[in-house]
Protein backbone atom coordinates (compact mmCIF):
# COMPACT_ATOMS: atom_id res chain seq x y z
CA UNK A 1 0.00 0.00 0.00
CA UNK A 2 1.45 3.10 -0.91
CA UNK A 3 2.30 5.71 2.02
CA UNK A 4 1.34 8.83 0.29
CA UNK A 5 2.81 10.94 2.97
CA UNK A 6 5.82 9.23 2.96
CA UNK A 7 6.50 9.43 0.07
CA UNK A 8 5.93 13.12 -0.74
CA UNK A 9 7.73 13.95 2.51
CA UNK A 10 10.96 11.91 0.97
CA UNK A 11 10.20 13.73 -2.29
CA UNK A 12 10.78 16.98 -0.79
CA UNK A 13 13.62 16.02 1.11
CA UNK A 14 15.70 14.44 -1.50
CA UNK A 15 14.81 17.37 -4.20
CA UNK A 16 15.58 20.06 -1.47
CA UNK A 17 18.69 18.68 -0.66
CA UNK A 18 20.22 18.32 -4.35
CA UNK A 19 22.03 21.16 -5.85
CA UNK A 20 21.64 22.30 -9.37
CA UNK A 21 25.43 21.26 -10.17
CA UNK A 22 24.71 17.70 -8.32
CA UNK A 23 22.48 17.20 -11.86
CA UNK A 24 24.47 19.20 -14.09
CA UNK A 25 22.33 22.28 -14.55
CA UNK A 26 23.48 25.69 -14.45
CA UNK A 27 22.45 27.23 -10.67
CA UNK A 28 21.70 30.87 -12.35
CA UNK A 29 22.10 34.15 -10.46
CA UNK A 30 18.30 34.22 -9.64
CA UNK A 31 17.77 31.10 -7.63
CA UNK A 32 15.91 31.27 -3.77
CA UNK A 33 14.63 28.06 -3.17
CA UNK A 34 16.82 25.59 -1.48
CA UNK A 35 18.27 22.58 -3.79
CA UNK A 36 16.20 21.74 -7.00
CA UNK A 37 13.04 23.51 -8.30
CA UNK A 38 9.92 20.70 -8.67
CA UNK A 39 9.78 21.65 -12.48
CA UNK A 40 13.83 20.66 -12.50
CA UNK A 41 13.40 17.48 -10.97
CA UNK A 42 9.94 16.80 -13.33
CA UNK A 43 11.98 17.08 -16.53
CA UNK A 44 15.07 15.00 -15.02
CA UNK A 45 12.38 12.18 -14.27
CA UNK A 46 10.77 13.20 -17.60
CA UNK A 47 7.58 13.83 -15.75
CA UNK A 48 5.30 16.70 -15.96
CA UNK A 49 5.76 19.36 -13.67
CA UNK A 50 1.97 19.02 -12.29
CA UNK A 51 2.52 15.37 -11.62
CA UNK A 52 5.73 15.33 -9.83
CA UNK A 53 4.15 18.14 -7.96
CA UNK A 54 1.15 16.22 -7.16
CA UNK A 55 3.32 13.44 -5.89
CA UNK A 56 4.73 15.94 -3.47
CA UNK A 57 1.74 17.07 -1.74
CA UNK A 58 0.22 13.54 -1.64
CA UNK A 59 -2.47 13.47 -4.47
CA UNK A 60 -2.75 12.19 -7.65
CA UNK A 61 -2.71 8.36 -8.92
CA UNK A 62 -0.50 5.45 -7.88
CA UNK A 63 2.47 6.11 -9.88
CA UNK A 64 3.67 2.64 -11.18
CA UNK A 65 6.53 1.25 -10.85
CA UNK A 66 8.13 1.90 -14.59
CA UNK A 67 7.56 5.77 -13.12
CA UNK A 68 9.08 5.30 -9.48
CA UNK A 69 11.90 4.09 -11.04
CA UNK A 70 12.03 7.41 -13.31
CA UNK A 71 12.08 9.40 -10.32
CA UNK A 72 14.49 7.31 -8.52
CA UNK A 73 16.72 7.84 -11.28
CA UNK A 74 16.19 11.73 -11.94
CA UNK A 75 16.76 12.72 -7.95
CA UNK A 76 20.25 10.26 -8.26
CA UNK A 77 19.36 8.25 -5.39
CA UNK A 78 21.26 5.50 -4.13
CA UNK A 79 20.18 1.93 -4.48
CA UNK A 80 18.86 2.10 -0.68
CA UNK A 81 17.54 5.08 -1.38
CA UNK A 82 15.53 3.90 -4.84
CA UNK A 83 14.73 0.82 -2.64
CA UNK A 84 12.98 3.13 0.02
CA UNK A 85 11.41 5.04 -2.22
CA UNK A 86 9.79 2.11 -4.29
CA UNK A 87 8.51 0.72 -0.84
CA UNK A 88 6.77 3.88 -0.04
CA UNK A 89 5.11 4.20 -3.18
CA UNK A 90 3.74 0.49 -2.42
CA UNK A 91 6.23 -1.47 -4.68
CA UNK A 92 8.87 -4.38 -4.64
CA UNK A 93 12.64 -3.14 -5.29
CA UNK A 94 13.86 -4.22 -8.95
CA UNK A 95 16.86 -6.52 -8.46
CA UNK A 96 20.13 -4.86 -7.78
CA UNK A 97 23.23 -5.78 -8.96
CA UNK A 98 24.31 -6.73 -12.97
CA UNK A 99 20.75 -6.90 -15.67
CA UNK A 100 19.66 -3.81 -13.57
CA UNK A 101 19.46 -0.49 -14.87
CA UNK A 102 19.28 2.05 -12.09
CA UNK A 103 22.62 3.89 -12.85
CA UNK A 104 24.58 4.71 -9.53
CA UNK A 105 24.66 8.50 -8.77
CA UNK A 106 28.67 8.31 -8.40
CA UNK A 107 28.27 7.32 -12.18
CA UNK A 108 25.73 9.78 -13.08
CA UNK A 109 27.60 12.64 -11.51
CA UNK A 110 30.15 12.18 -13.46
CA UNK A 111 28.09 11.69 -17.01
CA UNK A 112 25.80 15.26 -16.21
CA UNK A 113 29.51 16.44 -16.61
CA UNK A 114 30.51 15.59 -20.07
CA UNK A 115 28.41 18.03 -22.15
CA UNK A 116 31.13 18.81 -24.37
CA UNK A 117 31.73 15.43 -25.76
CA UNK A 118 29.25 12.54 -27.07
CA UNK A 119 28.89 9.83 -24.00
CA UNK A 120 26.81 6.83 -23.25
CA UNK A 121 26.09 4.49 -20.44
CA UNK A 122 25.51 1.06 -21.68
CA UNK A 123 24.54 -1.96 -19.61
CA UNK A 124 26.73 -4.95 -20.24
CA UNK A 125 24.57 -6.51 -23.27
CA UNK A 126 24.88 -2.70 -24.96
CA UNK A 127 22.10 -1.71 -24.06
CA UNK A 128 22.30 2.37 -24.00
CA UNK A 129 20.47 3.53 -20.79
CA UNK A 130 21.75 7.50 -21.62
CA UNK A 131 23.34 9.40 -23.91
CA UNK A 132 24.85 12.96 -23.68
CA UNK A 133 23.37 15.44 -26.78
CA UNK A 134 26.80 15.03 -28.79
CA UNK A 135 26.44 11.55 -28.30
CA UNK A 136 22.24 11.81 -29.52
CA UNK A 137 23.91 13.93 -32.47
CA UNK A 138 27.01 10.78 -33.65
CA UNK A 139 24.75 7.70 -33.20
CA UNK A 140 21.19 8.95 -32.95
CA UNK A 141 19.04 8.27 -30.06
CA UNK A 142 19.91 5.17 -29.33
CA UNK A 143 17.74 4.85 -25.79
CA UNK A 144 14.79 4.81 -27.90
CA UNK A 145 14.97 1.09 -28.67
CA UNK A 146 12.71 -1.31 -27.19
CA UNK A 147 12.73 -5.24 -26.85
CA UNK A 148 15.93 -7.23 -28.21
CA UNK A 149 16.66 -4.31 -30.27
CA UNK A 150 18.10 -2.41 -27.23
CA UNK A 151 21.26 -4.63 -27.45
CA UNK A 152 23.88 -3.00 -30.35
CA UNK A 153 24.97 -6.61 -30.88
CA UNK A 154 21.20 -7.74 -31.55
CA UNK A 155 20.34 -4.56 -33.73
CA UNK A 156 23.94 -5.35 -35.55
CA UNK A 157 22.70 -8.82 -36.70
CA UNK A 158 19.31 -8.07 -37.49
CA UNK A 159 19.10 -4.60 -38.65
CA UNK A 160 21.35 -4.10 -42.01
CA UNK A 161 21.07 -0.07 -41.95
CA UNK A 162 22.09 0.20 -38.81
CA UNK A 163 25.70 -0.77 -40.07
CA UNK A 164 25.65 2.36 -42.08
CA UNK A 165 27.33 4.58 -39.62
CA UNK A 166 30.07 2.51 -39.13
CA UNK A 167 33.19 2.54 -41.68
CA UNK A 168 32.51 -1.02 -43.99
CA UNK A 169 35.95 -1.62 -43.64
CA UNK A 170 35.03 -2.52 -39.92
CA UNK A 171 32.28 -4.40 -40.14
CA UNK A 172 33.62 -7.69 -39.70
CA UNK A 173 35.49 -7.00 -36.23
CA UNK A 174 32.70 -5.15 -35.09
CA UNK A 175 30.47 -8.65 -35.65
CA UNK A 176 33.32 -10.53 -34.22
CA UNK A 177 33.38 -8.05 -30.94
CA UNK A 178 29.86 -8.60 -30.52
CA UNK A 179 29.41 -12.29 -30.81
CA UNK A 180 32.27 -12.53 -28.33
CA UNK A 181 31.08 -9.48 -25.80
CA UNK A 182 27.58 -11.93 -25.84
CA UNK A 183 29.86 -15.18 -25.38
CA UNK A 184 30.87 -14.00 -22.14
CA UNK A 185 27.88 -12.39 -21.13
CA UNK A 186 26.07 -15.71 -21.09
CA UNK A 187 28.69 -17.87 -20.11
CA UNK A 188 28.49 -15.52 -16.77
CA UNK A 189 25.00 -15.04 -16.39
CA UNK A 190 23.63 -18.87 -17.42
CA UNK A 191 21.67 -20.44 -19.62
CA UNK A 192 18.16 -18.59 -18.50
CA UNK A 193 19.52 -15.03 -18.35
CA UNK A 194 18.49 -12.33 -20.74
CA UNK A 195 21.93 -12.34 -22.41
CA UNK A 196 20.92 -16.41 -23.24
CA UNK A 197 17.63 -15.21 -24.59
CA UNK A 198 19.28 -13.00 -27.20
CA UNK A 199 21.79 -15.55 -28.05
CA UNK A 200 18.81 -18.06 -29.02
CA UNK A 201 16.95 -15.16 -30.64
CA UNK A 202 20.27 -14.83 -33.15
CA UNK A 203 20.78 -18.02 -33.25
CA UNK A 204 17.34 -18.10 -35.08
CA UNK A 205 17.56 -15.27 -36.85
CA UNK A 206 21.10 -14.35 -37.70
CA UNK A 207 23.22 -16.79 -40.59
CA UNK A 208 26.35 -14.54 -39.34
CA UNK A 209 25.92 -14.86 -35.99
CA UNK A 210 25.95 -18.57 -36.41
CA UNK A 211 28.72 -18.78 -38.00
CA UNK A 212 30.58 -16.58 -35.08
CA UNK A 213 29.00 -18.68 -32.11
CA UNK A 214 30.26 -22.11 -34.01
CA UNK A 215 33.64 -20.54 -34.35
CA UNK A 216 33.81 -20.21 -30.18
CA UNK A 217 35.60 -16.90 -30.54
CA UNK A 218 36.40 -15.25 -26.69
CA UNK A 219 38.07 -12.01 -25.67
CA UNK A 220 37.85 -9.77 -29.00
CA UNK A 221 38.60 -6.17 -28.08
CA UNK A 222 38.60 -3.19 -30.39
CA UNK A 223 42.34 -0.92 -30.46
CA UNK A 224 40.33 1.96 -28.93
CA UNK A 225 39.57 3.68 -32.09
CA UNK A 226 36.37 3.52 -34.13
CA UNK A 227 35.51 4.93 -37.40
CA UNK A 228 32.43 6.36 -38.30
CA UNK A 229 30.45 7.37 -41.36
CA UNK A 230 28.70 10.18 -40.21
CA UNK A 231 25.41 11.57 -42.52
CA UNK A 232 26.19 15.40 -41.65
CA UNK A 233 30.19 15.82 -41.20
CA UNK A 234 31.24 12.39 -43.13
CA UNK A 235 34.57 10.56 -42.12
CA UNK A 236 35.37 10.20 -37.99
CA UNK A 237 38.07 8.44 -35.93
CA UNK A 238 37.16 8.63 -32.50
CA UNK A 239 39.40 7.03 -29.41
CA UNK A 240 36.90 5.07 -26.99
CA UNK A 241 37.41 5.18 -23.35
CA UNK A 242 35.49 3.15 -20.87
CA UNK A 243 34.58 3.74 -16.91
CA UNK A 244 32.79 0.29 -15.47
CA UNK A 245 30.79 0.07 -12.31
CA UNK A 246 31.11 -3.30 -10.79
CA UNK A 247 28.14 -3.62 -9.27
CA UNK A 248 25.83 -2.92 -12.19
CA UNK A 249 27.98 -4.21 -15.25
CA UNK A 250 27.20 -0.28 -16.29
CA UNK A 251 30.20 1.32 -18.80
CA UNK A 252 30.25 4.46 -19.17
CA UNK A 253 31.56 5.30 -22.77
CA UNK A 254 33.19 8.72 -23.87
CA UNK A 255 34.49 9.67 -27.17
CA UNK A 256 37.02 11.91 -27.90
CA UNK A 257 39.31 12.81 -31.03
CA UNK A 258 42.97 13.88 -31.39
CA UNK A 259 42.70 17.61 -30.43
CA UNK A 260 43.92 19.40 -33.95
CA UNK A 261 42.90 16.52 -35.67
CA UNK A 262 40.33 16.81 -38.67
CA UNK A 263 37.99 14.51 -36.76
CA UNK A 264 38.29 16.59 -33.77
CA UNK A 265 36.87 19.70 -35.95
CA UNK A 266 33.96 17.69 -37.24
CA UNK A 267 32.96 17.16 -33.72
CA UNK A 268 32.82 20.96 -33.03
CA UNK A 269 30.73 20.89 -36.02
CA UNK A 270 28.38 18.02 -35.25
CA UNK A 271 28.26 19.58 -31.26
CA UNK A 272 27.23 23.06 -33.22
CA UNK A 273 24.62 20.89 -35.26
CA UNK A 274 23.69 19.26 -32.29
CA UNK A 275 22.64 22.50 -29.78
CA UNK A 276 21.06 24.13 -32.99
CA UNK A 277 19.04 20.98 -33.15
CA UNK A 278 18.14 21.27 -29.25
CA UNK A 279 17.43 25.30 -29.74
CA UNK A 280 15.12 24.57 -32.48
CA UNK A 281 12.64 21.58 -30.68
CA UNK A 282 12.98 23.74 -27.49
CA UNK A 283 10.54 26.50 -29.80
């Protein structure tokens, strides 16, 4: 049952005691209230401002638990925290640990930080949980998948155009890296995980991936570097690092090119692109 004062007492508490630059908005010269405005934390939940504020003064509907975890995510709580927060609202904690996908706020801290460069955070299957607005404007929105086409390795077997934005002469590592990547994933998880699921889903579907799963290949890595075809600014060799939390399998991915570099130019380009692109949907 949910505890609707609770709850909108925790609300308040957790929004009032975040700072803009805990989220990675600007704090302004105007600001009076103490932490977050309720419209700041509705849009990092990606609720509406009337429902979050609803929430917080104990009315409205039983949020579910797809939305609980929304707002667990937007006010970076920890995983006792999200816990907490799910039992108040009258629901059972999602599993923590690897599969989950409630991104730690040491690892979001640092992610609201990179706004000059593109960035993901991928769960171990590749499965992009977000994306900075560079990294919207290289690959697209890739958080918009749903189903076994969240996973790059499942959308890389089964969706030919998706290849497009890679360089062709890569194409056949970037198969071999992803039949591998899914080796280990299910020879650590077991045969009834979700990474097993996808692996019978290729299995079924895939000719290539067949061939790469008979051929038992373990342990291919890329050299750092991938090459890109890009639709707007063309040719790009970007160096990939990766950050991984333990405890959720979560990488977070930045890309960066060789400062003076003509790939480094065509991302100021595509990150000039990309915040006319934001300017023009924000009107």
């Amino acid at each position: 049952m949910i505890d609707r004062a609770g709850l909108a007492a925790f609300l308040r508490h957790r929004r009032e005691s975040l700072q803009p630059e805990d989220v990675g908005l600007p704090r302004g010269t105007r600001r009076r209230t103490s932490g977050l405005r309720r419209e700041e934390v509705a849009a990092l939940c990606h609720l509406s401002a009337d429902y979050y504020s609803r929430l917080e003064r104990e009315r409205g509907p039983h949020p579910s638990d797809r939305l609980i975890g929304s707002i667990a995510q937007g006010l970076h709580l920890s995983h006792d925290e999200r816990d907490h927060l799910f039992r108040l609202a009258g629901h059972h904690p999602p599993t923590t640990g690897a599969g989950g996908e409630h991104i730690s706020p040491g690892m979001l801290r640092i992610f609201d930080r990179l706004t000059d460069t593109p960035a993901e955070i991928v769960t171990e299957l590749g499965e992009t949980l977000r994306q900075t607005a560079l990294g919207v404007a290289l690959t697209g929105d890739l958080s918009r998948h749903t189903g076994p086409a969240r996973s790059i390795g499942y959308r890389w077997f089964t969706d030919p155009a998706f290849r497009a934005l890679y360089h062709p002469d890569d194409h056949p590592l970037h198969a071999r890296v992803f039949a591998s990547g899914l080796r280990r994933v299910v020879t650590l998880r077991g045969p009834q995980s979700h990474a097993a699921h996808l692996q019978r889903l290729l299995l079924d579907r895939s000719e290539e991936f067949r061939s790469l799963w008979n051929d038992h290949g373990i342990g291919v890595t890329y050299q750092h570097l991938k090459r890109y075809v890009h639709p707007e600014v063309g040719h790009l060799e970007l160096t990939c690092q990766a950050l991984l939390d333990p405890d959720q399998a979560h990488s977070l991915l930045v890309y960066t090119a060789v400062p003076g570099s003509e790939s480094y130019d065509k991302l100021q380009l595509l990150s000039v692109i990309a915040t006319t692109a934001s300017d023009l949907s924000a009107h």
